[in-house]
PDB file of N, CA and C in Angstrom:
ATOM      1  N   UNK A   1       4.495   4.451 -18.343  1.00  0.00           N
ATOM      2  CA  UNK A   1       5.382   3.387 -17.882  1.00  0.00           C
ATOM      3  C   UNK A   1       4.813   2.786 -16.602  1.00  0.00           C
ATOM      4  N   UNK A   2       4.937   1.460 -16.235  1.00  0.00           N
ATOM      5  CA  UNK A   2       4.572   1.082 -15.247  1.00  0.00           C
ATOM      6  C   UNK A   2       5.549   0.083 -14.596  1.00  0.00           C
ATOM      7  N   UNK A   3       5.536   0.613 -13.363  1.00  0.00           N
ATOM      8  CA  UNK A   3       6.485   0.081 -12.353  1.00  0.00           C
ATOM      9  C   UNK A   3       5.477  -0.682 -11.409  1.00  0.00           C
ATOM     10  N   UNK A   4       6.388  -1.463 -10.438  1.00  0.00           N
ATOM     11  CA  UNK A   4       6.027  -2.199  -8.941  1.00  0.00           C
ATOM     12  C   UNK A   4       6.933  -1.668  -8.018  1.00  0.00           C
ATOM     13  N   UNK A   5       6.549  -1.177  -6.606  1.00  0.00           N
ATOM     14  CA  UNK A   5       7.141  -0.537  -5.612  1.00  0.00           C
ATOM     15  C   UNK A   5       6.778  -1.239  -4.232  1.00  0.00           C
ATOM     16  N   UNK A   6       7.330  -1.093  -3.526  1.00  0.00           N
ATOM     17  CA  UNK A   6       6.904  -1.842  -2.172  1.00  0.00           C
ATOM     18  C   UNK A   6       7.029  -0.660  -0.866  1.00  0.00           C
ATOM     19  N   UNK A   7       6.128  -0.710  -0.127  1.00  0.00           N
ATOM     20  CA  UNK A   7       6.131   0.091   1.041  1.00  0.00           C
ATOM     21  C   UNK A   7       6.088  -0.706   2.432  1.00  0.00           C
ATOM     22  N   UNK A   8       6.487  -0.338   3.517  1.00  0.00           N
ATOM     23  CA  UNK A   8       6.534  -0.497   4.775  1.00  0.00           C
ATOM     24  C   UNK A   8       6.092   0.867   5.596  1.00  0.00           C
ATOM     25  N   UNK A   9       5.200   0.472   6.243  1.00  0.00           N
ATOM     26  CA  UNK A   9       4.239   1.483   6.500  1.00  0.00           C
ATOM     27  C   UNK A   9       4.156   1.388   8.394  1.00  0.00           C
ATOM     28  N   UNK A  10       4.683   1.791   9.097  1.00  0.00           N
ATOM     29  CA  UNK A  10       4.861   1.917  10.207  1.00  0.00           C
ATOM     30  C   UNK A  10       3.659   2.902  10.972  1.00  0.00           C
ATOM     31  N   UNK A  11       3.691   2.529  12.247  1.00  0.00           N
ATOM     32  CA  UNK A  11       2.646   3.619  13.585  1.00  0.00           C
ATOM     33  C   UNK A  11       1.449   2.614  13.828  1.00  0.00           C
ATOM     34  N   UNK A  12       0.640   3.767  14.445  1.00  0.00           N
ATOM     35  CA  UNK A  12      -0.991   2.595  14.273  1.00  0.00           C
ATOM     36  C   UNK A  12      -1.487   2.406  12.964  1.00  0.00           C
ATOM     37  N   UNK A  13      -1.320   0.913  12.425  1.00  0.00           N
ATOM     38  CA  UNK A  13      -1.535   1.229  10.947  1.00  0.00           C
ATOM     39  C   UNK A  13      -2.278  -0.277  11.671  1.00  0.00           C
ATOM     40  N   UNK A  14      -1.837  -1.302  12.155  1.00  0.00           N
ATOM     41  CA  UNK A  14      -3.372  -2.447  12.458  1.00  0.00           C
ATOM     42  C   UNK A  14      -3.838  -2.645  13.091  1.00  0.00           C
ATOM     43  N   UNK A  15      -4.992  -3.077  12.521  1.00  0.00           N
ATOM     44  CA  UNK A  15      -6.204  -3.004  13.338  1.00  0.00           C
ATOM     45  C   UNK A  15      -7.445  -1.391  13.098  1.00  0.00           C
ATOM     46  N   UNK A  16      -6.823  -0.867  12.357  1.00  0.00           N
ATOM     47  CA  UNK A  16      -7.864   0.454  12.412  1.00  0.00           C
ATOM     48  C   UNK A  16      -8.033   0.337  10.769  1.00  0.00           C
ATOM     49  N   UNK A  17      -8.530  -0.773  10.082  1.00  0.00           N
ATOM     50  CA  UNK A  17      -8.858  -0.582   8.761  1.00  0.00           C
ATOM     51  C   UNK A  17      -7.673  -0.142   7.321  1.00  0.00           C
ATOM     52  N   UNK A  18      -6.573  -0.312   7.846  1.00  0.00           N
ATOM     53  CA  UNK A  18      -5.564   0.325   7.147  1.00  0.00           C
ATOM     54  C   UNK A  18      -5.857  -0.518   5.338  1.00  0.00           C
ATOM     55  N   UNK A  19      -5.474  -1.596   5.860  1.00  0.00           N
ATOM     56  CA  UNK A  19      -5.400  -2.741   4.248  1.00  0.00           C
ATOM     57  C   UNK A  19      -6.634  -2.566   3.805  1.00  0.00           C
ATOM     58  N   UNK A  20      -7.641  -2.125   4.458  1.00  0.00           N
ATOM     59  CA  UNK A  20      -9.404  -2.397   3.889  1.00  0.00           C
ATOM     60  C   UNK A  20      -9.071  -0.712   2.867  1.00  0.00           C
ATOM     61  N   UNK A  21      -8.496  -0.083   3.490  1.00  0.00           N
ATOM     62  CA  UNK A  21      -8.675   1.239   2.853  1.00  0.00           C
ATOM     63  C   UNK A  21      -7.601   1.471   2.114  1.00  0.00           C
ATOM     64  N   UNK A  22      -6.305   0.386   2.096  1.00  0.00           N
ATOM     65  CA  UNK A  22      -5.128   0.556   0.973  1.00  0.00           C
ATOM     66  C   UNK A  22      -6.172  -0.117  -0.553  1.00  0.00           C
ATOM     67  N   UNK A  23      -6.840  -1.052   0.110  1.00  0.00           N
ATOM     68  CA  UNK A  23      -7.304  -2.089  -1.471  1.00  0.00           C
ATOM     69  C   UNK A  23      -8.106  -0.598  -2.147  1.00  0.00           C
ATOM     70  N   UNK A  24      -9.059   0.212  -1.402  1.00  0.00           N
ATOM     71  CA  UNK A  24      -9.998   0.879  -2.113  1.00  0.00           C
ATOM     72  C   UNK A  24      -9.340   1.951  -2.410  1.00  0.00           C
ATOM     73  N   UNK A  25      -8.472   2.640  -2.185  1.00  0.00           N
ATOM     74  CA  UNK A  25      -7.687   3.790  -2.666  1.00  0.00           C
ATOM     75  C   UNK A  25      -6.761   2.762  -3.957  1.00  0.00           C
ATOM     76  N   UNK A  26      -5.897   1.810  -3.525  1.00  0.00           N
ATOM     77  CA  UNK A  26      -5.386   1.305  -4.831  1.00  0.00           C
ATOM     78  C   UNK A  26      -6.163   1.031  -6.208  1.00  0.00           C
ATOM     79  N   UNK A  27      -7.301   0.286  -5.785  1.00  0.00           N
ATOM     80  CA  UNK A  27      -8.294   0.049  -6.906  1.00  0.00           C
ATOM     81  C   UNK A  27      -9.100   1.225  -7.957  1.00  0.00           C
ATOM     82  N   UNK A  28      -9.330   2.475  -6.685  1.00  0.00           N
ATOM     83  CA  UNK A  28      -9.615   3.709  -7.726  1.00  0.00           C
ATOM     84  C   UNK A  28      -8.578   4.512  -8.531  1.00  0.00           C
ATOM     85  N   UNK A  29      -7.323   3.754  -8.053  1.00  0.00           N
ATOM     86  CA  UNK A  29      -6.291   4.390  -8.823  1.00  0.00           C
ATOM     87  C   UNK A  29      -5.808   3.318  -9.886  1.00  0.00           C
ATOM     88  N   UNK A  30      -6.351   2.441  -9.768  1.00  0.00           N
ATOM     89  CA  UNK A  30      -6.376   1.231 -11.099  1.00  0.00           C
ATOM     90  C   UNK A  30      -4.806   0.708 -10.698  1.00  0.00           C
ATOM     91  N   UNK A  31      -4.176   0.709  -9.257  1.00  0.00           N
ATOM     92  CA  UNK A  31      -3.446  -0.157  -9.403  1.00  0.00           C
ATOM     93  C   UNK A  31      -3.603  -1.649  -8.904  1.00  0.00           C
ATOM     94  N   UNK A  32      -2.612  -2.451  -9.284  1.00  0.00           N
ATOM     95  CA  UNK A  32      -2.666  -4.153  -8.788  1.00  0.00           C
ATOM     96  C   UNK A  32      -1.555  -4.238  -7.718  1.00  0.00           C
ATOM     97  N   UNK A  33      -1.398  -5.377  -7.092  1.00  0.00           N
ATOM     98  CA  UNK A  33      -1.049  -6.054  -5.888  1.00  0.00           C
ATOM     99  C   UNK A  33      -1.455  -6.121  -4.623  1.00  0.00           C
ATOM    100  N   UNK A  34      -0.726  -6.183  -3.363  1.00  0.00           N
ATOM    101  CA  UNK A  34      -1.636  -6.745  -1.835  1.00  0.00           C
ATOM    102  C   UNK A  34      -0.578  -6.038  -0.927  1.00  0.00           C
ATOM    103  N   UNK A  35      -1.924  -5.660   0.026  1.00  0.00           N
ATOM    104  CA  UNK A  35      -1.116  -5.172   1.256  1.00  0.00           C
ATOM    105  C   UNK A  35      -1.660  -6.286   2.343  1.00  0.00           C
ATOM    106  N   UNK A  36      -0.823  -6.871   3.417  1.00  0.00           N
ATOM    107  CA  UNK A  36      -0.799  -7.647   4.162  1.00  0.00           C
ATOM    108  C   UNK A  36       0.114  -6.457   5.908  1.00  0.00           C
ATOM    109  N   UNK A  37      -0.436  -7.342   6.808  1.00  0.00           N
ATOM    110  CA  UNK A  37       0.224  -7.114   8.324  1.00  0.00           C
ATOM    111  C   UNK A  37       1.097  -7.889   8.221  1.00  0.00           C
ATOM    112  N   UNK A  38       2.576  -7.326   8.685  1.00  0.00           N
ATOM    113  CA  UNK A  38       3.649  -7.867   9.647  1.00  0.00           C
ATOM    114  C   UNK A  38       3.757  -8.388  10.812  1.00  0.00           C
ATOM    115  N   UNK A  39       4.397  -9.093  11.357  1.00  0.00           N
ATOM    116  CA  UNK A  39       4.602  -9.661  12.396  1.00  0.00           C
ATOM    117  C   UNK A  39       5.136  -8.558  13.546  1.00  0.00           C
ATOM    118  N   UNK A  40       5.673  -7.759  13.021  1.00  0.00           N
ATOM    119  CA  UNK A  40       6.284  -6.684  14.246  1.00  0.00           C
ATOM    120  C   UNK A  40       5.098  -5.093  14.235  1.00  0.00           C
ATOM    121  N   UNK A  41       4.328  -5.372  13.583  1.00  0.00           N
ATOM    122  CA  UNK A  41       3.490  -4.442  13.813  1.00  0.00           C
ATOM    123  C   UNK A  41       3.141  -3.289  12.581  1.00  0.00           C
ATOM    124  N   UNK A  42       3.811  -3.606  11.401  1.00  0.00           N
ATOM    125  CA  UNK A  42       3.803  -2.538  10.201  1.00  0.00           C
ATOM    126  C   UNK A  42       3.163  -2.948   8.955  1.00  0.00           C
ATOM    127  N   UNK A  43       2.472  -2.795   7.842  1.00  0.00           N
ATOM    128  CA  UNK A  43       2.006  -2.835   6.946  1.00  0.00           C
ATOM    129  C   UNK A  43       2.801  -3.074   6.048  1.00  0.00           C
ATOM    130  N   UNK A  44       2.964  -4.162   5.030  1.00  0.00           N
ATOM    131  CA  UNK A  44       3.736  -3.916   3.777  1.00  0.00           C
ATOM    132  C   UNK A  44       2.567  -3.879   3.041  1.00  0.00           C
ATOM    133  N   UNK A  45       2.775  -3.241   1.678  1.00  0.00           N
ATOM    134  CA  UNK A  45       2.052  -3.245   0.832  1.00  0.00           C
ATOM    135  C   UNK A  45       2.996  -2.615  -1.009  1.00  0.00           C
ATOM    136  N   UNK A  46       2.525  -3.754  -1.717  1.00  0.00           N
ATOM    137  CA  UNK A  46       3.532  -4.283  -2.799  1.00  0.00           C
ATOM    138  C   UNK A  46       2.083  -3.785  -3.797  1.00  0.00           C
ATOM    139  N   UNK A  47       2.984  -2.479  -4.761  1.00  0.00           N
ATOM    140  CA  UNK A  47       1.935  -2.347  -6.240  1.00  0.00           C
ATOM    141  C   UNK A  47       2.258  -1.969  -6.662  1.00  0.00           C
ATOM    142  N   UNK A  48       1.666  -2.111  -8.244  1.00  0.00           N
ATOM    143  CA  UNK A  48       1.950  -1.971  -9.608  1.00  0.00           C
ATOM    144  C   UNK A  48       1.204  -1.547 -10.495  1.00  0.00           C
ATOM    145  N   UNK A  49       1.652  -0.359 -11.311  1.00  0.00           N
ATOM    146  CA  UNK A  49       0.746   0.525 -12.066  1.00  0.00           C
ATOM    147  C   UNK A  49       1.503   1.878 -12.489  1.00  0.00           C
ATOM    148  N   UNK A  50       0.996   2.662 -13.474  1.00  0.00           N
ATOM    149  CA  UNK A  50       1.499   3.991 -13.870  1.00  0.00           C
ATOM    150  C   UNK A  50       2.337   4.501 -12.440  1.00  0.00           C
ATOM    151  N   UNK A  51       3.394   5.523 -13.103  1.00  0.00           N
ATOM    152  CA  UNK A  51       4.383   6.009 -12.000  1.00  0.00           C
ATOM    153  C   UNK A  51       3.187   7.163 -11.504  1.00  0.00           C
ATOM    154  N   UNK A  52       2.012   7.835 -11.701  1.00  0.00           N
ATOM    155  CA  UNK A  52       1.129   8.664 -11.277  1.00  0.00           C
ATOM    156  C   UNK A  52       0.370   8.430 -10.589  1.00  0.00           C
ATOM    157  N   UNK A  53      -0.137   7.209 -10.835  1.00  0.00           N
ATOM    158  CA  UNK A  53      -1.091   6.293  -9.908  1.00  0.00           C
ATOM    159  C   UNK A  53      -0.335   6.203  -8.550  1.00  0.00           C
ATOM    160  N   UNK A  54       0.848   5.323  -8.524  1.00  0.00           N
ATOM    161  CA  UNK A  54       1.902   5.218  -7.661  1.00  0.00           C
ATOM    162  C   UNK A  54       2.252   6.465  -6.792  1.00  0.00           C
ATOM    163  N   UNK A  55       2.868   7.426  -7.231  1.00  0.00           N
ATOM    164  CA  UNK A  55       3.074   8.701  -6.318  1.00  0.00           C
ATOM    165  C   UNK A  55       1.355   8.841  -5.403  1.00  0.00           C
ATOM    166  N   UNK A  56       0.733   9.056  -6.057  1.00  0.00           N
ATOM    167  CA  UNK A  56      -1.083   9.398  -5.469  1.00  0.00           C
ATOM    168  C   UNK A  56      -0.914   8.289  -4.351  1.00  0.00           C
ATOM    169  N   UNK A  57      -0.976   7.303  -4.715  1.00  0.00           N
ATOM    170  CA  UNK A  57      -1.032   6.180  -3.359  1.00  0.00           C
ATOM    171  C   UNK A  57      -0.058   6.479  -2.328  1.00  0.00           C
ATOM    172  N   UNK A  58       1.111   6.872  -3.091  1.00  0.00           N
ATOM    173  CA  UNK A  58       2.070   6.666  -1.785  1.00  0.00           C
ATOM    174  C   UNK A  58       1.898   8.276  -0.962  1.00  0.00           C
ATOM    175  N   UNK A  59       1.236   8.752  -1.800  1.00  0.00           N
ATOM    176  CA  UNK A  59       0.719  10.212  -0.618  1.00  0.00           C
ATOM    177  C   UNK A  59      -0.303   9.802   0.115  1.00  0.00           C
ATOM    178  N   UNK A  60      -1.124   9.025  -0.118  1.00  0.00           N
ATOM    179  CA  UNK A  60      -2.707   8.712   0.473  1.00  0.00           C
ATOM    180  C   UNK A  60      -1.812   7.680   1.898  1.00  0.00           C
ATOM    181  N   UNK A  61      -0.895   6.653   1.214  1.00  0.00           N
ATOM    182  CA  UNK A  61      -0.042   6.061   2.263  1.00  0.00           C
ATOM    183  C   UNK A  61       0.549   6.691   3.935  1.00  0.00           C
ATOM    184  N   UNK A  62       1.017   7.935   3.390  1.00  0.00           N
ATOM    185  CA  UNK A  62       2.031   8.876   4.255  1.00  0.00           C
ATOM    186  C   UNK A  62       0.695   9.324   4.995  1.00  0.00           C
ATOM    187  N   UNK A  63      -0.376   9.086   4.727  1.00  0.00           N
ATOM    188  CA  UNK A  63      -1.522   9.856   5.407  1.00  0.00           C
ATOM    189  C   UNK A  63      -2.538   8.486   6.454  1.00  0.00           C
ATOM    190  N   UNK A  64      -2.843   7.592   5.401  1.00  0.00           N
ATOM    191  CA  UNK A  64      -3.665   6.557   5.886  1.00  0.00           C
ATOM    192  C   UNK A  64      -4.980   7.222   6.127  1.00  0.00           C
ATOM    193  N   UNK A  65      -5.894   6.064   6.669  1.00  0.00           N
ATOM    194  CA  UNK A  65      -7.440   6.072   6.899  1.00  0.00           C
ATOM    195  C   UNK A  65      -7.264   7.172   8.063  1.00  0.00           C
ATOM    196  N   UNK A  66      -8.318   7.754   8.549  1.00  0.00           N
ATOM    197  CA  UNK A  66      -8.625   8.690   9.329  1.00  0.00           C
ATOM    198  C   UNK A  66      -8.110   7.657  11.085  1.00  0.00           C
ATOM    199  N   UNK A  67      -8.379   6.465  11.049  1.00  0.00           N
ATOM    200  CA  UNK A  67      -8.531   5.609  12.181  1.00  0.00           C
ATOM    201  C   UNK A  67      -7.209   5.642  12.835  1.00  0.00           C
ATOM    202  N   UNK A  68      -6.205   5.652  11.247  1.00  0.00           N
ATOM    203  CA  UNK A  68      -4.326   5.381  11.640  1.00  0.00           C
ATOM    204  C   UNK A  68      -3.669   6.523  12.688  1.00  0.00           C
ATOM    205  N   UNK A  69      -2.612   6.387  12.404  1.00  0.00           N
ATOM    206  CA  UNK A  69      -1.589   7.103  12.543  1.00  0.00           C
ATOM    207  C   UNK A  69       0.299   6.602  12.230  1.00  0.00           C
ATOM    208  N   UNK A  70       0.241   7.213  10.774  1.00  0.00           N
ATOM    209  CA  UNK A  70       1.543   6.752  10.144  1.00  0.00           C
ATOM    210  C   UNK A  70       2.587   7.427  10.555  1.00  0.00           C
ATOM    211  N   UNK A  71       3.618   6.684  11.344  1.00  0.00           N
ATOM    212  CA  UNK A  71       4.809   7.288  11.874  1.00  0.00           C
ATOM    213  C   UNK A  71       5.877   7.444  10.615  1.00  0.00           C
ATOM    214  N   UNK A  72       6.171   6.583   9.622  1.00  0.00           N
ATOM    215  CA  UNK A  72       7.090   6.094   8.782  1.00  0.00           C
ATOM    216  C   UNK A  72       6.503   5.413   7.660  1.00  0.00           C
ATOM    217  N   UNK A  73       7.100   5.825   6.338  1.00  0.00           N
ATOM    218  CA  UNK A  73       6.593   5.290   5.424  1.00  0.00           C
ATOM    219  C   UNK A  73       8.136   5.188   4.640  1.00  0.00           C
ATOM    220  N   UNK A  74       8.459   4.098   4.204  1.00  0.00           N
ATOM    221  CA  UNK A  74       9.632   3.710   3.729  1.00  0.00           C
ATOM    222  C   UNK A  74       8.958   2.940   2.177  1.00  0.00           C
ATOM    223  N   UNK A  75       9.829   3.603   0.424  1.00  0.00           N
ATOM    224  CA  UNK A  75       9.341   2.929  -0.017  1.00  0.00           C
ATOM    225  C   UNK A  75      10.573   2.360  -0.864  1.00  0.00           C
ATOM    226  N   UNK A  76      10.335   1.563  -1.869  1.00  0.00           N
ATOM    227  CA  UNK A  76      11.447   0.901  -2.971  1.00  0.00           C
ATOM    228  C   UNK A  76      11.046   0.484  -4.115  1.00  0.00           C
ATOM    229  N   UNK A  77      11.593   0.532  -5.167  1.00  0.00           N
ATOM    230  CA  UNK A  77      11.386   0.483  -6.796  1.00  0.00           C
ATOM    231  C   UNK A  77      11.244  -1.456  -5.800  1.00  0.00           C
ATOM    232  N   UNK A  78      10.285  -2.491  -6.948  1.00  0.00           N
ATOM    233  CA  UNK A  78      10.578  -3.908  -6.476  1.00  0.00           C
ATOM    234  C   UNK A  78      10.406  -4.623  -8.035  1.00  0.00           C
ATOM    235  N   UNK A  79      10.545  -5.557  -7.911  1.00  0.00           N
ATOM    236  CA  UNK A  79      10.300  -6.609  -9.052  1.00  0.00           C
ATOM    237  C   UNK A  79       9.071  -6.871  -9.432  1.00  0.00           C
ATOM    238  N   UNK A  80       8.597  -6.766 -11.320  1.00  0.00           N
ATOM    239  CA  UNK A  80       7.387  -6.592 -11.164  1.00  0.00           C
ATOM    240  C   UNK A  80       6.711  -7.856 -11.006  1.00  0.00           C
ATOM    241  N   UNK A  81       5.582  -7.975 -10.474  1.00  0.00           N
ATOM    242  CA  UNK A  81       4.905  -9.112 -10.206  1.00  0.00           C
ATOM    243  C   UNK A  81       3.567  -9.101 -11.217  1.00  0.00           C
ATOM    244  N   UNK A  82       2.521 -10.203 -11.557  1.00  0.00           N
ATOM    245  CA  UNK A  82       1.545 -10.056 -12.231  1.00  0.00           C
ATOM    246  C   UNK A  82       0.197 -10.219 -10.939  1.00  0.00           C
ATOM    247  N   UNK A  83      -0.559  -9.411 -11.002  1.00  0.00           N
ATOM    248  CA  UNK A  83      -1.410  -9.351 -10.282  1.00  0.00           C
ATOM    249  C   UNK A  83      -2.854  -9.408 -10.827  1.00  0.00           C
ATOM    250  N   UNK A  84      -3.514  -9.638 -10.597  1.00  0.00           N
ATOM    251  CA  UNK A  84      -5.234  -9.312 -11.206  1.00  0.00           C
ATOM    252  C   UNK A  84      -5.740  -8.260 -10.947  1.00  0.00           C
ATOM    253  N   UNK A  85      -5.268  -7.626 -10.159  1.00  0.00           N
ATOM    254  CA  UNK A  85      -6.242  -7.149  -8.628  1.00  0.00           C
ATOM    255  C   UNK A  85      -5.565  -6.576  -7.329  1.00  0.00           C
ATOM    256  N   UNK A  86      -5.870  -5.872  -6.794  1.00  0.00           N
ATOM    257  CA  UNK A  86      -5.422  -5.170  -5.049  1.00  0.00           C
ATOM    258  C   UNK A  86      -6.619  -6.341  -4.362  1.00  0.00           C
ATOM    259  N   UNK A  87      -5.656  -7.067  -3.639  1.00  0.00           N
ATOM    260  CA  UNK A  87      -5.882  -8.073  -2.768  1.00  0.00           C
ATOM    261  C   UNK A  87      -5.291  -7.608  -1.320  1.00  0.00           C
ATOM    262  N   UNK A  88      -5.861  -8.390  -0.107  1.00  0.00           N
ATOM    263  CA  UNK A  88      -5.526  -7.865   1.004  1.00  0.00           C
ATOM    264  C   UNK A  88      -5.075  -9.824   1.636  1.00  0.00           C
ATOM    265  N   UNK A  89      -4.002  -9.624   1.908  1.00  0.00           N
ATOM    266  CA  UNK A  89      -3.436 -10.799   2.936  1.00  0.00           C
ATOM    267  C   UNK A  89      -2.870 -10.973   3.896  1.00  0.00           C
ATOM    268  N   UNK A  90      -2.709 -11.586   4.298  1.00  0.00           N
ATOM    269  CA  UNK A  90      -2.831 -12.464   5.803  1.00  0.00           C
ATOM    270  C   UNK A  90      -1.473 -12.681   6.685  1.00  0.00           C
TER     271      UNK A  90
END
């Protein structure tokens, strides 16, 4: 089954490579959608793919790149979207 989920990803998450290393962990897990920076300082990041794929990311999430430091990771079932691809935006 495949779902879309959305995360908000709080702490030092920009500027230390966070989205460069959400696209390449999402992509080896064959999921689609984009993680982008917030305006107040937190990461969202919106994807879609097997519920297995999904859990794996959102553990790699709760952890981040070696550079981070994730205070909070908040996530939610979302609406599915069609994607090509783990894209990173702006």
């Amino acid at each position: 089954m495949h779902i879309c989920k959305k995360a908000l990803v709080s702490g030092l998450v920009q500027g230390v490579y966070f989205r460069g290393s959400t696209q390449e962990k999402a992509r080896e897990l064959g999921l689609v959608g984009r993680a982008r920076n917030l305006p107040d300082g937190r990461v969202e990041v919106y994807y879609c793919g097997s519920e297995s794929a999904i859990a794996e990311l959102e553990a790699w999430l709760a952890v981040g790149p070696s550079a981070a430091r994730v205070d909070a990771l908040a996530t939610e079932l979302a609406e599915w979207q069609f994607y090509e691809d783990f894209m990173i935006s702006r």
